[in-house]
Protein backbone atom coordinates (compact mmCIF):
# COMPACT_ATOMS: atom_id res chain seq x y z
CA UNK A 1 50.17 -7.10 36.14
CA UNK A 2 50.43 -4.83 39.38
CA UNK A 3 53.31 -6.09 40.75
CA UNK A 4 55.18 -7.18 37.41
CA UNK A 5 58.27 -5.87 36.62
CA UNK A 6 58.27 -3.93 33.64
CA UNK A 7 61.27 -4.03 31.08
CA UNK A 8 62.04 -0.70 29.94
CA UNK A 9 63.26 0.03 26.50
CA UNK A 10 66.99 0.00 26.90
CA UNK A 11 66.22 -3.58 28.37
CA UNK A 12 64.29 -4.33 25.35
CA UNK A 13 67.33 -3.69 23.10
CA UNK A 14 69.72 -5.70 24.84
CA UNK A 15 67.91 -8.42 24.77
CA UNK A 16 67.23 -8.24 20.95
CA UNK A 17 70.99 -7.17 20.63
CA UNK A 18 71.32 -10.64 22.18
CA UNK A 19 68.67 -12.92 20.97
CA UNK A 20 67.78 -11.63 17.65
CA UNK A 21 66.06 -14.82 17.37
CA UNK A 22 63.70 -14.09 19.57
CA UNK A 23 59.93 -13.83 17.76
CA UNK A 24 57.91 -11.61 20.21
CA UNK A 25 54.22 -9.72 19.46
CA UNK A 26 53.43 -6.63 21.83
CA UNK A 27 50.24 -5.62 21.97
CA UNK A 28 47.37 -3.12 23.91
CA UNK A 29 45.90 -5.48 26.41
CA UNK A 30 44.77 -8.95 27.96
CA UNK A 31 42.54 -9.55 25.44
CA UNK A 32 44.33 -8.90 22.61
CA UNK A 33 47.13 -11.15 24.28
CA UNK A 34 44.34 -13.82 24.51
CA UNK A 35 43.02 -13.84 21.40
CA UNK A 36 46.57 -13.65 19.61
CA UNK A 37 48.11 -16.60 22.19
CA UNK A 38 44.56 -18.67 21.21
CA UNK A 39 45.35 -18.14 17.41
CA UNK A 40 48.82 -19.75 17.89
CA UNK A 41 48.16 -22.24 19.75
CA UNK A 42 45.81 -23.02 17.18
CA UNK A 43 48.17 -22.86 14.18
CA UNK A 44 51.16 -24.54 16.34
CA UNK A 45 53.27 -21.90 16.05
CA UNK A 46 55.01 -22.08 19.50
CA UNK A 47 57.84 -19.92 19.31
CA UNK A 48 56.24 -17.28 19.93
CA UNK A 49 56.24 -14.76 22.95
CA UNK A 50 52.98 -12.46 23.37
CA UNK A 51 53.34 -9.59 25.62
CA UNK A 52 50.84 -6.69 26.91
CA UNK A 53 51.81 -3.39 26.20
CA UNK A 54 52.09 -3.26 30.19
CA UNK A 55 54.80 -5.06 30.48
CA UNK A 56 57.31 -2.08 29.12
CA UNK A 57 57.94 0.81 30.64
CA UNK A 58 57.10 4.08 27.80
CA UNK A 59 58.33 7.34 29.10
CA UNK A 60 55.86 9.62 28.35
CA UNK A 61 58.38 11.85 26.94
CA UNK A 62 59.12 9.62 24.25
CA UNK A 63 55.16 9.55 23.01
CA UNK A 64 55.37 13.48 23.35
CA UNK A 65 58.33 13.26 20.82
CA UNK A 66 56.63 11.22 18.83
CA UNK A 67 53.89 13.07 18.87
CA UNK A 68 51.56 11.08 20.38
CA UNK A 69 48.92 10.86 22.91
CA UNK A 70 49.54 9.09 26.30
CA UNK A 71 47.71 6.00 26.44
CA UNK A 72 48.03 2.20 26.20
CA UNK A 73 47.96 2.11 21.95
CA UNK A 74 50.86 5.27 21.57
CA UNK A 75 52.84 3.35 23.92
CA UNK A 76 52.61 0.40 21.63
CA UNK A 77 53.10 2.25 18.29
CA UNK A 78 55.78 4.17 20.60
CA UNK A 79 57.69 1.13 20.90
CA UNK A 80 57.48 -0.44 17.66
CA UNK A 81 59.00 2.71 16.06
CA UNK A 82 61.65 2.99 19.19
CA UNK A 83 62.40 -0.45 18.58
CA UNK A 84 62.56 -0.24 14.45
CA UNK A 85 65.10 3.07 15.03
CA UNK A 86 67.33 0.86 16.72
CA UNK A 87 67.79 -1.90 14.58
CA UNK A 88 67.40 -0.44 10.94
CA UNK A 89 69.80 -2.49 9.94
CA UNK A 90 68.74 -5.85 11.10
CA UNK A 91 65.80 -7.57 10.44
CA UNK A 92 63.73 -8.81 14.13
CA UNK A 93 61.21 -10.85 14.66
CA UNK A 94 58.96 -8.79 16.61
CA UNK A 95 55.55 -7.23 15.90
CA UNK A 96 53.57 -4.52 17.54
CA UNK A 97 49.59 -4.65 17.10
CA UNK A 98 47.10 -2.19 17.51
CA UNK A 99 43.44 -1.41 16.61
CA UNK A 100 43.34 0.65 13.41
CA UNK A 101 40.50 3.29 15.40
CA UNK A 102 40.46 6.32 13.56
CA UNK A 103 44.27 6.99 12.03
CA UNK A 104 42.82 6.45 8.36
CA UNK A 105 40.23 9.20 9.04
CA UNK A 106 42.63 11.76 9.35
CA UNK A 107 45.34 10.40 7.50
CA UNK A 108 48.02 9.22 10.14
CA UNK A 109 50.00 7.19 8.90
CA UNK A 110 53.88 5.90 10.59
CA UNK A 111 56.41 4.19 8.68
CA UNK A 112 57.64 1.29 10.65
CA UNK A 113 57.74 -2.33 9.90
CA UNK A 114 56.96 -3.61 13.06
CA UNK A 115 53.95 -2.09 13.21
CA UNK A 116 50.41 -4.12 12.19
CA UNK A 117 47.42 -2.12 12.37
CA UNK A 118 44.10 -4.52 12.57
CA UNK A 119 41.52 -4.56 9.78
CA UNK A 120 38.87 -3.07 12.21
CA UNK A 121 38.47 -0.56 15.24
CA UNK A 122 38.86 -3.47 17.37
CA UNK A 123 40.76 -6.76 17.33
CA UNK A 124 37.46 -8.56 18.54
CA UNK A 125 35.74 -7.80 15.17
CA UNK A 126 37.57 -10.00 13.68
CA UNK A 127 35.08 -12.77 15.53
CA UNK A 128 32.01 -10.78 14.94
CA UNK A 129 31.26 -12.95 11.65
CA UNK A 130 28.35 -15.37 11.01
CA UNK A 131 29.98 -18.27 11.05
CA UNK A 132 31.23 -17.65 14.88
CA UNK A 133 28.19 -15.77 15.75
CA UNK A 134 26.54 -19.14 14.66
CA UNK A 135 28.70 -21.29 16.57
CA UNK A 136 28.42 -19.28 19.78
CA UNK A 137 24.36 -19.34 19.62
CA UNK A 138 24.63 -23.03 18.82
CA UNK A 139 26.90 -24.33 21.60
CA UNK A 140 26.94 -21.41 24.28
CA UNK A 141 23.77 -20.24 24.17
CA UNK A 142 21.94 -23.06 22.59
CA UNK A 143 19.57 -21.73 20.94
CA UNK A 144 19.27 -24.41 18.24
C-alpha cells in the first residue's frame, strides 16, 4: 500500500462520470477488504471491485468540513458523502462500509446512501457466532 498510487476524489468522479457501471465497495482496511472479497467470491458475485480506504486520497480539510475526525473510518464516511453530493441525481453502484463503533450512542447519524454502517463495533463480529466458533475449534484447532 506504501508505494500505491492513490486516486484522489476528483479522479474518483471522473471515473464514475465515465463508468457509471462500475460496482465498487470502499472500506477501512485489509481486513475488511478480505473478509468482503471472501464473501463474494463465495456468492459469485464477480463484478465487484473492493478497495481500502487507502487507496484515496481525503484532504483533511474536507473531514474538518464535514465535521469529522481524521482517521481511516471519517475518510471513508468522508467519501461516501463527497461521492453521494456529486451524483444526487444518478444512481451508482458504489458502497462505503464502516464499523458502526459508537455513532448510535450519541446519536450521529449522516444521510447518505452510500453509506452501510455494520451491525456491530467491528466487521469481524459478524464471525464471532457458534456455528463458526465451532467450525474453527473443529478443523483449526482440533479440539474434537
Amino acid at each position: 500500500m506504501e508505494n500505491e498510487i492513490r486516486r484522489t476524489l476528483d479522479e474518483l468522479v471522473t471515473r464514475y462520470e465515465l463508468e457509471p457501471e462500475l460496482c465498487d465497495i470502499y472500506v477501512e482496511g485489509k481486513t475488511d477488504k478480505q473478509l468482503i472479497e471472501w464473501f463474494l467470491e463465495d456468492k459469485q458475485l464477480q463484478d465487484f471491485g473492493v478497495y481500502e480506504i487507502d487507496t484515496v486520497e481525503i484532504p483533511a480539510q474536507l473531514l474538518f468540513e464535514l465535521g469529522l475526525k481524521d482517521n481511516i473510518r471519517s475518510r471513508v464516511i468522508a467519501l461516501a458523502i463527497y461521492i453521494h453530493d456529486k451524483f444526487l441525481e444518478t444512481p451508482l453502484h458504489i458502497t462505503c462500509i464502516v464499523d458502526k463503533d459508537f455513532d448510535w450512542l450519541f446519536g450521529k447519524e449522516y444521510q447518505c446512501d452510500l453509506l452501510l454502517f455494520t451491525d456491530y463495533s467491528c466487521l469481524e463480529m459478524y464471525l464471532f457466532n457458534e456455528v463458526v466458533l465451532d467450525k474453527y475449534l473443529r478443523l483449526a484447532i482440533r479440539l474434537y
